[in-house]
PDB file of N, CA and C in Angstrom:
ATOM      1  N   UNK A   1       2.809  -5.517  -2.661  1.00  0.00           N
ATOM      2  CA  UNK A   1       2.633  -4.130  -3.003  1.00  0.00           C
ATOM      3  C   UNK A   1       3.344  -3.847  -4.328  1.00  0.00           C
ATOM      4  N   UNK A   2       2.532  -3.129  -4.715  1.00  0.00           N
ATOM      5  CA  UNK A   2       3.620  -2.820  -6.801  1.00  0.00           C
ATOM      6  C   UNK A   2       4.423  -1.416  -6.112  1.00  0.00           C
ATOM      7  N   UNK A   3       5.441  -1.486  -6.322  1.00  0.00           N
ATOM      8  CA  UNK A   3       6.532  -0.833  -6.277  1.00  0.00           C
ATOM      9  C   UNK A   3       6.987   0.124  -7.352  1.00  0.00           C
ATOM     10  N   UNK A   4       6.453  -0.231  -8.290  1.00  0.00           N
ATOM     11  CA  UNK A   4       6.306   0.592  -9.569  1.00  0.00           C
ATOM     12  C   UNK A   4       5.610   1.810  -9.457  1.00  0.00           C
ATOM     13  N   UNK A   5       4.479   1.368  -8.769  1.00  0.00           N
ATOM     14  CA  UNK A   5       3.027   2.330  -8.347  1.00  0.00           C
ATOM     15  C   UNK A   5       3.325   3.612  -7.440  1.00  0.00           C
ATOM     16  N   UNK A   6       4.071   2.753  -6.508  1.00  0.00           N
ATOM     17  CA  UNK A   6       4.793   3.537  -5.526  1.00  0.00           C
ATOM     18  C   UNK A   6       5.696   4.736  -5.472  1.00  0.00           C
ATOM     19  N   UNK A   7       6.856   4.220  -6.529  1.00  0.00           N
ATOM     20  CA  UNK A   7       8.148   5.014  -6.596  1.00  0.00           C
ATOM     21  C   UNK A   7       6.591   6.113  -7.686  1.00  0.00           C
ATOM     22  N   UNK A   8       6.413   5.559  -8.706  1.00  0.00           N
ATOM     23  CA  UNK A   8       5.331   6.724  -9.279  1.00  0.00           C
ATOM     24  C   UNK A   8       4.835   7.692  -8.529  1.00  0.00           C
ATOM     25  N   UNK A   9       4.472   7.556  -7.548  1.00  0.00           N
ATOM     26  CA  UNK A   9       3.606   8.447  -6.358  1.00  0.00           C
ATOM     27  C   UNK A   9       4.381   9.257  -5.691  1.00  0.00           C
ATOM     28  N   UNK A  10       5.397   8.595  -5.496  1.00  0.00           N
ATOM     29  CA  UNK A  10       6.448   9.490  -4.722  1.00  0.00           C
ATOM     30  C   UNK A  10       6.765  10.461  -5.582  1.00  0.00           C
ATOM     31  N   UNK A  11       7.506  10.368  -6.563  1.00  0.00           N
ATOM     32  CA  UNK A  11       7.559  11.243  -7.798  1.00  0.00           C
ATOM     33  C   UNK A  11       6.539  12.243  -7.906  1.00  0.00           C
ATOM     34  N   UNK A  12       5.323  11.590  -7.896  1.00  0.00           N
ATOM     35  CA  UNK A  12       4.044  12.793  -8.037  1.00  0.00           C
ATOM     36  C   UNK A  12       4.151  13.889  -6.890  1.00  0.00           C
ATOM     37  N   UNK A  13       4.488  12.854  -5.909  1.00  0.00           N
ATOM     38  CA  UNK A  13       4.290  13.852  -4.113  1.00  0.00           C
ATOM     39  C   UNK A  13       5.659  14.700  -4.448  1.00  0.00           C
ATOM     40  N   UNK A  14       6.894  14.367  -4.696  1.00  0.00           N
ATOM     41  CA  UNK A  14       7.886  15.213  -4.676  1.00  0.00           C
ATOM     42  C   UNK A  14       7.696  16.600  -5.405  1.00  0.00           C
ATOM     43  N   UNK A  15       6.748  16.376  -6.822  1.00  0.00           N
ATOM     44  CA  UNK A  15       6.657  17.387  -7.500  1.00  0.00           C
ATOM     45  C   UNK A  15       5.210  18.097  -7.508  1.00  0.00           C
ATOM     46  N   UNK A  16       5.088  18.077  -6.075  1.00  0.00           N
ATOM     47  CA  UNK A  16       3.526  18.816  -5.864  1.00  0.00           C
ATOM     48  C   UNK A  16       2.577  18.808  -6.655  1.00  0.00           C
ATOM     49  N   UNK A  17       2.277  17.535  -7.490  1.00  0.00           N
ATOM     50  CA  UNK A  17       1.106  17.332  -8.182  1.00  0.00           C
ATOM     51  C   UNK A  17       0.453  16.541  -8.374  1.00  0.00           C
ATOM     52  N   UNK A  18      -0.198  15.704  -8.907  1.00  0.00           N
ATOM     53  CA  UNK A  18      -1.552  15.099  -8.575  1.00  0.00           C
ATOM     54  C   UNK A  18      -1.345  13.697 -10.032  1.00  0.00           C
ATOM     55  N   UNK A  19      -2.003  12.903 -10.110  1.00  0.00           N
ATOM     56  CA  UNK A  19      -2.336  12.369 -11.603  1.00  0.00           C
ATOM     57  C   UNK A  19      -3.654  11.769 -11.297  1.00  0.00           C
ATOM     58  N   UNK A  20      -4.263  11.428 -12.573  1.00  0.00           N
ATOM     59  CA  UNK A  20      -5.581  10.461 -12.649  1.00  0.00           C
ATOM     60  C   UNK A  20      -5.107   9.157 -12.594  1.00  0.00           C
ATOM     61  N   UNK A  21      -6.434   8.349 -12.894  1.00  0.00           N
ATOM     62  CA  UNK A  21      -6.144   6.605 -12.396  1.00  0.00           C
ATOM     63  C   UNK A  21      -5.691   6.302 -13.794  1.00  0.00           C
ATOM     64  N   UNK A  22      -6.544   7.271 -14.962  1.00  0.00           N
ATOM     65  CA  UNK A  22      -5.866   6.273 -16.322  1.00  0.00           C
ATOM     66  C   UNK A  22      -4.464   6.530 -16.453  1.00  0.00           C
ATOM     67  N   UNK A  23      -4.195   7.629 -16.244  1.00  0.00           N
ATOM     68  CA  UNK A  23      -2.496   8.080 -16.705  1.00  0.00           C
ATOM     69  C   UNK A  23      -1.991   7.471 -15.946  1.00  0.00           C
ATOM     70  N   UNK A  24      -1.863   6.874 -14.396  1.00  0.00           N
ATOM     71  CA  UNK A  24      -1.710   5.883 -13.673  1.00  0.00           C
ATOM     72  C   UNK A  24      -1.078   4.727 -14.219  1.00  0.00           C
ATOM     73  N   UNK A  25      -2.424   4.283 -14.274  1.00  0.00           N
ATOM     74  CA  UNK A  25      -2.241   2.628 -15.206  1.00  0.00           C
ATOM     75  C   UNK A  25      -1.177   2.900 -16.452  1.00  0.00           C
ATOM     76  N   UNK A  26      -1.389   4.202 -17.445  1.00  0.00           N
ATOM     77  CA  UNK A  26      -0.305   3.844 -18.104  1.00  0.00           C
ATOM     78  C   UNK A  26       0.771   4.198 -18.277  1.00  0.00           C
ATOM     79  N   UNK A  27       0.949   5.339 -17.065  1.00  0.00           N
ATOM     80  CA  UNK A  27       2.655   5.506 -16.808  1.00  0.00           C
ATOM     81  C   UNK A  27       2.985   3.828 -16.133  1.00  0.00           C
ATOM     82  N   UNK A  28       2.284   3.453 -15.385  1.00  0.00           N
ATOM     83  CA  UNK A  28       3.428   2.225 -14.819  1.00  0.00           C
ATOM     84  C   UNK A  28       2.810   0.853 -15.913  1.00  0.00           C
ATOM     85  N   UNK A  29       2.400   0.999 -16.661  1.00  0.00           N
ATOM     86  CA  UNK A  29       2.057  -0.166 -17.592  1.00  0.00           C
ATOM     87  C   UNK A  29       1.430  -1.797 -16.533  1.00  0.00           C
ATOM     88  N   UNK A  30       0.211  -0.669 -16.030  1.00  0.00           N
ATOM     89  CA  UNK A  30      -0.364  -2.343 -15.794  1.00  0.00           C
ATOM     90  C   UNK A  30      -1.224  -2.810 -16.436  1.00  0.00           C
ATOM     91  N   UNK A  31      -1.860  -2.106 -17.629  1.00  0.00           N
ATOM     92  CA  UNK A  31      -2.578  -2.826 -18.046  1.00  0.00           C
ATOM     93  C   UNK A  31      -3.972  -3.092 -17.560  1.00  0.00           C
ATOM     94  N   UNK A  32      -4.649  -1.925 -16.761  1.00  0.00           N
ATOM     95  CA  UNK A  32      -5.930  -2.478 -16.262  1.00  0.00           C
ATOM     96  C   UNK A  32      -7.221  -2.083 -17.556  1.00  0.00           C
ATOM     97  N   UNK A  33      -7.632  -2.599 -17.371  1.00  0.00           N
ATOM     98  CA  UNK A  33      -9.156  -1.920 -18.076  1.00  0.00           C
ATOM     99  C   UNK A  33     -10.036  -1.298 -17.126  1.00  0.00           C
ATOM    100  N   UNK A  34     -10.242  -0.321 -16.964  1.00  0.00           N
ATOM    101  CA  UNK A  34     -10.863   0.916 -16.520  1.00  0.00           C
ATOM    102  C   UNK A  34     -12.294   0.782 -16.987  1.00  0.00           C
ATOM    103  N   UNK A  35     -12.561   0.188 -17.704  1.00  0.00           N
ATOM    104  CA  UNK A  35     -13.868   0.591 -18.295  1.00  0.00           C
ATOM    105  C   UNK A  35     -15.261  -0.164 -17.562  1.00  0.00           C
ATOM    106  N   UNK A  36     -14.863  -0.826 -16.801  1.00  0.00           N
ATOM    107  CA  UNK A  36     -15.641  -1.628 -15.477  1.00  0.00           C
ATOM    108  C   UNK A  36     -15.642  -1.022 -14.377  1.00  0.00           C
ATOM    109  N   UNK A  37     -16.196  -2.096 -13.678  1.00  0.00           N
ATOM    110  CA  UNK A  37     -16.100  -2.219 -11.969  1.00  0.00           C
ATOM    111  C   UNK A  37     -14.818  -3.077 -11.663  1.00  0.00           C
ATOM    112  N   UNK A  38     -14.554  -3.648 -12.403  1.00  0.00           N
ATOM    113  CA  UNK A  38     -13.790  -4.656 -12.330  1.00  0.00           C
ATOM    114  C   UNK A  38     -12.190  -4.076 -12.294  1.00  0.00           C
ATOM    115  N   UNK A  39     -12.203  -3.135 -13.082  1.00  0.00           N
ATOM    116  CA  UNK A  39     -10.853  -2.270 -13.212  1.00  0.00           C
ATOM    117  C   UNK A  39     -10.518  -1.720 -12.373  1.00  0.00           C
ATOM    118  N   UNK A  40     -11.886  -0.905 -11.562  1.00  0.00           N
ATOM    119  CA  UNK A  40     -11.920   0.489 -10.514  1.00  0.00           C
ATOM    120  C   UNK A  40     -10.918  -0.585  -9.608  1.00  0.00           C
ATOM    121  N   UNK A  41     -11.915  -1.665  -9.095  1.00  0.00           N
ATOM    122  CA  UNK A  41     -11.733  -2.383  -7.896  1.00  0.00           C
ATOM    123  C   UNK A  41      -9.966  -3.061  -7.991  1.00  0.00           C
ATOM    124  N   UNK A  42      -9.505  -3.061  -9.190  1.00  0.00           N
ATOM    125  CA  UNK A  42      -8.328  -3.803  -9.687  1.00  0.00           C
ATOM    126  C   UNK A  42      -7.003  -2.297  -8.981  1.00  0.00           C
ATOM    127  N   UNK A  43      -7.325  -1.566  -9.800  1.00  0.00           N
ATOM    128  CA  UNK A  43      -6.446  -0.588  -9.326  1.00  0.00           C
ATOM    129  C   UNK A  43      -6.567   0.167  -7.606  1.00  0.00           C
ATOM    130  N   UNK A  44      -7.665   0.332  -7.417  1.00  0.00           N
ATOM    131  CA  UNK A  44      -7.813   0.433  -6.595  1.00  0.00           C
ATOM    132  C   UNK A  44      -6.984  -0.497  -5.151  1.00  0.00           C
ATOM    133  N   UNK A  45      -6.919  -1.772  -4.894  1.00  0.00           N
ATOM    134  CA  UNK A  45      -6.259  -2.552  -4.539  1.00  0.00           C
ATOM    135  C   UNK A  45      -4.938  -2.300  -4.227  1.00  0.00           C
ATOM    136  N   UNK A  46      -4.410  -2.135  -5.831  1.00  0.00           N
ATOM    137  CA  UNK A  46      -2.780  -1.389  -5.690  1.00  0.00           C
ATOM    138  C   UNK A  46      -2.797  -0.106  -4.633  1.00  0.00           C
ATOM    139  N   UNK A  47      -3.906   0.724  -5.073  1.00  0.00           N
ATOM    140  CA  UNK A  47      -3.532   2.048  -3.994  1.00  0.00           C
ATOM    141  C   UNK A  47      -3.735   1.878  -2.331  1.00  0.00           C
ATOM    142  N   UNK A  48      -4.711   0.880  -2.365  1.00  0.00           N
ATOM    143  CA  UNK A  48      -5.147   0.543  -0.846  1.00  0.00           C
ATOM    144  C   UNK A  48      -3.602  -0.374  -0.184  1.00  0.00           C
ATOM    145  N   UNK A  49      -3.200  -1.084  -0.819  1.00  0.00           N
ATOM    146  CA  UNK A  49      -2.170  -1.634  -0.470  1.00  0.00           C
ATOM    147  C   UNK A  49      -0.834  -0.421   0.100  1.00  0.00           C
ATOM    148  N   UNK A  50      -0.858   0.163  -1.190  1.00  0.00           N
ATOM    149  CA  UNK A  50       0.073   1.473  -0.696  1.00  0.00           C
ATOM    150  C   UNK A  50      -0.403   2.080   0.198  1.00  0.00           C
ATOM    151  N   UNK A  51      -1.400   3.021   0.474  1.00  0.00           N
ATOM    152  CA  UNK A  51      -1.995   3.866   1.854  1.00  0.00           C
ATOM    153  C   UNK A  51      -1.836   2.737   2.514  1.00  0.00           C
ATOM    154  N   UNK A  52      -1.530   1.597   2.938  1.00  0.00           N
ATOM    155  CA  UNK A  52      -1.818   1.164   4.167  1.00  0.00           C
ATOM    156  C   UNK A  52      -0.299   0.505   4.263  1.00  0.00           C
ATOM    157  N   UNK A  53       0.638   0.542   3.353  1.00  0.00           N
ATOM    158  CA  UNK A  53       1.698   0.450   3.936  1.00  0.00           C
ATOM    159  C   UNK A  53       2.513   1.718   4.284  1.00  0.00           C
ATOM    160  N   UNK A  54       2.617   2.907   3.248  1.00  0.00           N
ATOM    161  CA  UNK A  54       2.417   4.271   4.249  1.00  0.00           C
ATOM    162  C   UNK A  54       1.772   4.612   5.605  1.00  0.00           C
ATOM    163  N   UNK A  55       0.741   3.902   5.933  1.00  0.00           N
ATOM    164  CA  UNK A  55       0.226   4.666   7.063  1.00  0.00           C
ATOM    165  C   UNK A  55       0.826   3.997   7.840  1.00  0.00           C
ATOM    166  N   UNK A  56       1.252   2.505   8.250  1.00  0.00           N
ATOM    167  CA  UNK A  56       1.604   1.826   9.015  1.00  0.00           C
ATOM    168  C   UNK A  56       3.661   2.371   9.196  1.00  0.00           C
ATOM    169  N   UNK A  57       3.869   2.990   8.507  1.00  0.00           N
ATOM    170  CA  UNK A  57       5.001   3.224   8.042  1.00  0.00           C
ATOM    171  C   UNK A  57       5.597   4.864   8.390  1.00  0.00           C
ATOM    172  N   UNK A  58       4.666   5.183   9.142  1.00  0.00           N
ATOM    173  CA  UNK A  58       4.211   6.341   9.537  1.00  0.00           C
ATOM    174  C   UNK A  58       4.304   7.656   8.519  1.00  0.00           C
ATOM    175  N   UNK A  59       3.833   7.601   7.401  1.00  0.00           N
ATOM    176  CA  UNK A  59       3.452   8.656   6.068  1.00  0.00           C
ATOM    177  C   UNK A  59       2.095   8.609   5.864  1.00  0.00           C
ATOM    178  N   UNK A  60       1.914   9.599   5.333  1.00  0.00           N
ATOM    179  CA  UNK A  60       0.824   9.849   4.366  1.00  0.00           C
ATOM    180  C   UNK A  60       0.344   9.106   3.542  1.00  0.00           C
ATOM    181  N   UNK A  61      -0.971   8.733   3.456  1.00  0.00           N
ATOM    182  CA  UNK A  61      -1.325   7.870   1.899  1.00  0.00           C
ATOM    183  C   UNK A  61      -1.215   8.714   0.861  1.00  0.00           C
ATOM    184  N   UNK A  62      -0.060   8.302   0.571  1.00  0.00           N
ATOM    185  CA  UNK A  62       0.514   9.108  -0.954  1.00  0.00           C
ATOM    186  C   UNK A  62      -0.565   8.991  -2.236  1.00  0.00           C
ATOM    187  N   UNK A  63      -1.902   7.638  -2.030  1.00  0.00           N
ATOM    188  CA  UNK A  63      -2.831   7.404  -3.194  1.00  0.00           C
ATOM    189  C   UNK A  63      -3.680   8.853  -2.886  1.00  0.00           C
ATOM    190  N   UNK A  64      -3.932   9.672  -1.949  1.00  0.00           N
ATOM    191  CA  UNK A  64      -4.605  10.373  -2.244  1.00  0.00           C
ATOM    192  C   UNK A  64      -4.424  11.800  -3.649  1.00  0.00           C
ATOM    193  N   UNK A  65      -3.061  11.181  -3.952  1.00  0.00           N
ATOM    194  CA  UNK A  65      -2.929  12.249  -5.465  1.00  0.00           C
ATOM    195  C   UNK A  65      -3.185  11.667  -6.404  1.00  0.00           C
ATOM    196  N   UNK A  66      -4.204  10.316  -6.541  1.00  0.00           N
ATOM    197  CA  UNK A  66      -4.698   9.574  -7.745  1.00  0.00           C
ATOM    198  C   UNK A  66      -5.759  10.084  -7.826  1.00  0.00           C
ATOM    199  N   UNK A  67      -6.928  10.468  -8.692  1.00  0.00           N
ATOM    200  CA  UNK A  67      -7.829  11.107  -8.796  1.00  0.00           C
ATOM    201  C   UNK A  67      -8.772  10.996 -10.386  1.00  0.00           C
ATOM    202  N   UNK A  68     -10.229  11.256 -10.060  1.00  0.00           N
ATOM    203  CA  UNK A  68     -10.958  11.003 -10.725  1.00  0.00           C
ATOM    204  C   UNK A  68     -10.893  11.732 -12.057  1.00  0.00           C
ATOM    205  N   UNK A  69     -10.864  11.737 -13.700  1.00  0.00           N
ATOM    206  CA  UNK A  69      -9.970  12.645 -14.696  1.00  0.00           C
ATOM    207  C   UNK A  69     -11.259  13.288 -15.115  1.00  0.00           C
ATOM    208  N   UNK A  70     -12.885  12.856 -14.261  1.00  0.00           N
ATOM    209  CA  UNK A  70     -13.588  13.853 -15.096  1.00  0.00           C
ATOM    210  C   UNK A  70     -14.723  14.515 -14.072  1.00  0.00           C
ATOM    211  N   UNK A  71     -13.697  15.107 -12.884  1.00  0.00           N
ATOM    212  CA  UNK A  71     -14.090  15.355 -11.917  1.00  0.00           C
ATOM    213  C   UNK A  71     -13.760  16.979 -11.303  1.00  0.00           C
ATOM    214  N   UNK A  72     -14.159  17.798 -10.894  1.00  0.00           N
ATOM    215  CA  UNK A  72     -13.868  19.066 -10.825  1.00  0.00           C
ATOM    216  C   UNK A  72     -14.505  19.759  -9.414  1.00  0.00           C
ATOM    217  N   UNK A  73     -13.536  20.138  -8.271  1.00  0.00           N
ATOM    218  CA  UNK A  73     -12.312  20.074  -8.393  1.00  0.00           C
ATOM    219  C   UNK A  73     -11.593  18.275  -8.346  1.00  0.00           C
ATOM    220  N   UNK A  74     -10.446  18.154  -8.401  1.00  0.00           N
ATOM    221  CA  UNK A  74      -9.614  17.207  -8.596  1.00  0.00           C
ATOM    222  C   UNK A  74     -10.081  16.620  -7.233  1.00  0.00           C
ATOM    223  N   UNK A  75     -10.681  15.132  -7.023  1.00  0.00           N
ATOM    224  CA  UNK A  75     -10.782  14.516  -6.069  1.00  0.00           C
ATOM    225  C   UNK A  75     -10.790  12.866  -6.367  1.00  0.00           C
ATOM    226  N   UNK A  76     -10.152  12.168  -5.505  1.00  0.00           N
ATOM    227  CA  UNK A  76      -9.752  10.428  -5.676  1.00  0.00           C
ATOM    228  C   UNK A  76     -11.453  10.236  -5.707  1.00  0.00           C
ATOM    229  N   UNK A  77     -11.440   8.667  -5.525  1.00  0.00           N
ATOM    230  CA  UNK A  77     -12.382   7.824  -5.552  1.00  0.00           C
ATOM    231  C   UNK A  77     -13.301   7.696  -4.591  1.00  0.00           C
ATOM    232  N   UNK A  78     -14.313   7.567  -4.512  1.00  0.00           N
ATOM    233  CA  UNK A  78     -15.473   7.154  -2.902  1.00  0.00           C
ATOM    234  C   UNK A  78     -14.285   6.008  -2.439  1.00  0.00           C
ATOM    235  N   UNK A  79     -13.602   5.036  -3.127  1.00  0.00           N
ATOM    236  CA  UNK A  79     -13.202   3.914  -2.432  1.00  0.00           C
ATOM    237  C   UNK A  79     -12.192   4.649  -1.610  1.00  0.00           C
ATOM    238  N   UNK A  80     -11.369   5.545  -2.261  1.00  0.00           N
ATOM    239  CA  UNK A  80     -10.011   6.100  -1.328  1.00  0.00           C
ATOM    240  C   UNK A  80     -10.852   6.557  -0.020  1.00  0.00           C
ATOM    241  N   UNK A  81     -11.716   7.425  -0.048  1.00  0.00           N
ATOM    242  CA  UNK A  81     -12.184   7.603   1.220  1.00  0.00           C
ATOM    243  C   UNK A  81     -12.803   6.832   2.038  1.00  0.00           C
ATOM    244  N   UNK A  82     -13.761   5.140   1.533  1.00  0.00           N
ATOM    245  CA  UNK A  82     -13.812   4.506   2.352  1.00  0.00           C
ATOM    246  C   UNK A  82     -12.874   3.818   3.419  1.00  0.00           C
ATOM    247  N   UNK A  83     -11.841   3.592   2.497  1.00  0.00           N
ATOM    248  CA  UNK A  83     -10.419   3.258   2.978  1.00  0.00           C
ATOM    249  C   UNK A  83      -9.940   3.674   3.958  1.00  0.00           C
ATOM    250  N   UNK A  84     -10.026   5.573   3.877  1.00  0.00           N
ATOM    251  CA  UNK A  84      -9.542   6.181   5.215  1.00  0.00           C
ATOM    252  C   UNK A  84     -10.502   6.673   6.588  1.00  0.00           C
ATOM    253  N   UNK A  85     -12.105   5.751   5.660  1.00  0.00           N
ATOM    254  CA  UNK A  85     -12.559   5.924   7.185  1.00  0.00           C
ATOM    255  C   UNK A  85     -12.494   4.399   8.087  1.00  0.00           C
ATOM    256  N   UNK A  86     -12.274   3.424   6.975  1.00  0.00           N
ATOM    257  CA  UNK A  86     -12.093   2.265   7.786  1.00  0.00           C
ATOM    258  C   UNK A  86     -10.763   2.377   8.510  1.00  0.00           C
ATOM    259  N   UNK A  87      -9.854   2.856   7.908  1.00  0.00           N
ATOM    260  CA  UNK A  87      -8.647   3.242   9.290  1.00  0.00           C
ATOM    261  C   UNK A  87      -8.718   4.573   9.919  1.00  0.00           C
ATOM    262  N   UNK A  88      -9.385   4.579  10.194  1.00  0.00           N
ATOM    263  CA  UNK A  88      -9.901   6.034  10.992  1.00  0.00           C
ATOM    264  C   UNK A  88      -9.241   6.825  10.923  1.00  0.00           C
ATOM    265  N   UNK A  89      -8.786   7.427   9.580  1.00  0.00           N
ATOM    266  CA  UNK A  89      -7.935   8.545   9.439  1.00  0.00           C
ATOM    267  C   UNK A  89      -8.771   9.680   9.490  1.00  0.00           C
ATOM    268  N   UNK A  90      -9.775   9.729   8.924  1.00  0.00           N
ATOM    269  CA  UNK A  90     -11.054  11.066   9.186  1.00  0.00           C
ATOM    270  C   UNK A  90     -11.424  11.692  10.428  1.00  0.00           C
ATOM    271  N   UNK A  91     -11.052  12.733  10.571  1.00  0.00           N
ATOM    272  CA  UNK A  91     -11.530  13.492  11.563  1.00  0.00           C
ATOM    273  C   UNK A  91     -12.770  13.709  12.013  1.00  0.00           C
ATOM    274  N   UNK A  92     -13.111  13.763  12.910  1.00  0.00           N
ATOM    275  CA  UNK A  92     -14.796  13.573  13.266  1.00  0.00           C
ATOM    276  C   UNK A  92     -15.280  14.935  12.354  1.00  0.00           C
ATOM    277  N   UNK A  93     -16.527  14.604  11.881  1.00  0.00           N
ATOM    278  CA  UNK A  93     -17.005  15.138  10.996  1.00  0.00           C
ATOM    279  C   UNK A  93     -16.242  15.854   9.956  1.00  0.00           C
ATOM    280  N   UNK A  94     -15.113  15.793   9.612  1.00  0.00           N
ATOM    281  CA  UNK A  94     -14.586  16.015   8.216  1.00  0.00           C
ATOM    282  C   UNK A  94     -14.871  15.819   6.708  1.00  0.00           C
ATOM    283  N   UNK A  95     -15.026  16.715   6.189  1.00  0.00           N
ATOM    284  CA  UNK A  95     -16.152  16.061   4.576  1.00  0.00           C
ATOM    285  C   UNK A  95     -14.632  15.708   3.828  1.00  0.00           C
ATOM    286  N   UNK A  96     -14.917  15.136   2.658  1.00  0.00           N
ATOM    287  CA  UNK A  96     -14.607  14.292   2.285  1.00  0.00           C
ATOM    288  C   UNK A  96     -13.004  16.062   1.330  1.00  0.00           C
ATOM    289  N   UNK A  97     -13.558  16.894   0.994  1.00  0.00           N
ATOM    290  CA  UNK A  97     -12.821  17.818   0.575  1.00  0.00           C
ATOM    291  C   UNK A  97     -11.826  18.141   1.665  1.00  0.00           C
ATOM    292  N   UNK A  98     -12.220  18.705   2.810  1.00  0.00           N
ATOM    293  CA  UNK A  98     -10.790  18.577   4.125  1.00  0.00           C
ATOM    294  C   UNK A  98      -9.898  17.671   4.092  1.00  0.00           C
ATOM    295  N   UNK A  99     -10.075  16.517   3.988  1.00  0.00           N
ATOM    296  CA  UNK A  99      -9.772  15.328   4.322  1.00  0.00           C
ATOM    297  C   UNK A  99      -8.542  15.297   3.167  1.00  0.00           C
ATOM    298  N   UNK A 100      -9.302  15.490   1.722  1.00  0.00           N
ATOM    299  CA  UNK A 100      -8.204  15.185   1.065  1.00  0.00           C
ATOM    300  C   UNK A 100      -7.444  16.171   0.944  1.00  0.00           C
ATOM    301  N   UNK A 101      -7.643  17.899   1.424  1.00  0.00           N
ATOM    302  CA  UNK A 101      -6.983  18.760   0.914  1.00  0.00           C
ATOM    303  C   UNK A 101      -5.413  18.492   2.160  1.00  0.00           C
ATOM    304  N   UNK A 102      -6.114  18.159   3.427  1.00  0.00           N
ATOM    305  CA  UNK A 102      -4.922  18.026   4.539  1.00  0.00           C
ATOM    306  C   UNK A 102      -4.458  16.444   4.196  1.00  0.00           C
ATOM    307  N   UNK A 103      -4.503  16.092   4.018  1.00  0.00           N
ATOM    308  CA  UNK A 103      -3.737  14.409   3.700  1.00  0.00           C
ATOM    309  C   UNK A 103      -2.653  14.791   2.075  1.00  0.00           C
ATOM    310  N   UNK A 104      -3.122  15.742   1.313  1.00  0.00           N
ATOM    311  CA  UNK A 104      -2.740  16.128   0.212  1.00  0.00           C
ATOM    312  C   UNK A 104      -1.308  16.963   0.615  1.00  0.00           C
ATOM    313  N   UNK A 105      -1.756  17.825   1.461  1.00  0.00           N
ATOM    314  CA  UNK A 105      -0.699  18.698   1.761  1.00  0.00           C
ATOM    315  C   UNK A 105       0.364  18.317   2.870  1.00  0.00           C
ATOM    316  N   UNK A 106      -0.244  16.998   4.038  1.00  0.00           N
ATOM    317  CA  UNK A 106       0.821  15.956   4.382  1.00  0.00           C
ATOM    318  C   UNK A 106       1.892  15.203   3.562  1.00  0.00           C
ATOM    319  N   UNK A 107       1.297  14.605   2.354  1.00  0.00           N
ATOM    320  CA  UNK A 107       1.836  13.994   1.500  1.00  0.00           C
ATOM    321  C   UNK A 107       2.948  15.162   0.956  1.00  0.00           C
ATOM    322  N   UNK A 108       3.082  16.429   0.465  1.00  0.00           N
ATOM    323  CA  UNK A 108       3.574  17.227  -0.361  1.00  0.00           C
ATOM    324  C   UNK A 108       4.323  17.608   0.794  1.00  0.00           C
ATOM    325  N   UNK A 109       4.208  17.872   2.130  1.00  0.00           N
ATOM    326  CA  UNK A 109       5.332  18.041   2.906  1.00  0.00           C
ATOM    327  C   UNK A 109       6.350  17.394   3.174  1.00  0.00           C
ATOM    328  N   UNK A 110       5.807  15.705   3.229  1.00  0.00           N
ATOM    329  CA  UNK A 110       6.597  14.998   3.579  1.00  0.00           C
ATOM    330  C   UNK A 110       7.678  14.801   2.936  1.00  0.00           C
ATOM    331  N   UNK A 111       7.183  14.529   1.454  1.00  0.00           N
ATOM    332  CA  UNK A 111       7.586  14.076   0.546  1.00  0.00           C
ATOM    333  C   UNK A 111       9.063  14.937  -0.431  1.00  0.00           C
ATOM    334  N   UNK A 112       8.589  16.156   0.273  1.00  0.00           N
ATOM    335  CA  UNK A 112       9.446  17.282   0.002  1.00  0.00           C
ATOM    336  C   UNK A 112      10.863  17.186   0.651  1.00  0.00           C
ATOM    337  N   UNK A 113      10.984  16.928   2.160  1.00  0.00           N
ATOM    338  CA  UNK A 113      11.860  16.845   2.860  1.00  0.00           C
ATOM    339  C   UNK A 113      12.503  15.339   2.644  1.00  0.00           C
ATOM    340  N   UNK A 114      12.143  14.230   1.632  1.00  0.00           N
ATOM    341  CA  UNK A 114      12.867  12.743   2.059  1.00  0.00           C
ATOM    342  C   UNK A 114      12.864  12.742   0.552  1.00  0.00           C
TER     343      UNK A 114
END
């Protein structure tokens, strides 16, 4: 798991706000190229790694404050949400906006109090 990525997120969750995937990559300097599939799937990885050591860890997937930069309103990736329906974090019939607005506001609670 990048740890870099992490303490980043926490930071984001502490201060009730959000970032995109590029400012991402270059606040923690990894260096991805974005401009593929190859990138999405690269970074992506890092965040799936994190949500799933949060969830197992009993928190919030803190990746849900990574988000698409040309997207309106502010919402992560189709992959973040495949992610949380393969661990069945989705509520039966929950669209994809619930999902992230209550996982969003888990994250900002939690994150507030630790």
């Amino acid at each position: 798991m990048n740890k870099k990525v992490r303490e980043k997120l926490i930071e984001i969750a502490k201060n009730r706000d959000i970032i995109f995937y590029s400012d991402l990559n270059i606040a923690c300097h990894l260096g991805i190229n974005l401009e593929g599939d190859a990138g999405g799937k690269e970074i992506g990885k890092i965040l799936g790694d994190i949500s799933e050591y949060e969830l197992k860890n009993k928190r919030p997937p803190i990746s849900v404050l990574v988000g698409l930069k040309n997207t309106k309103p502010f919402t992560p990736s189709d992959g973040f949400f495949n992610l949380m329906d393969e661990l069945k974090i989705r509520k039966p019939k929950e669209k994809n906006e619930f999902l992230k607005i209550r996982l969003m506001n888990l994250c900002y609670d939690y994150w507030s109090k630790h």
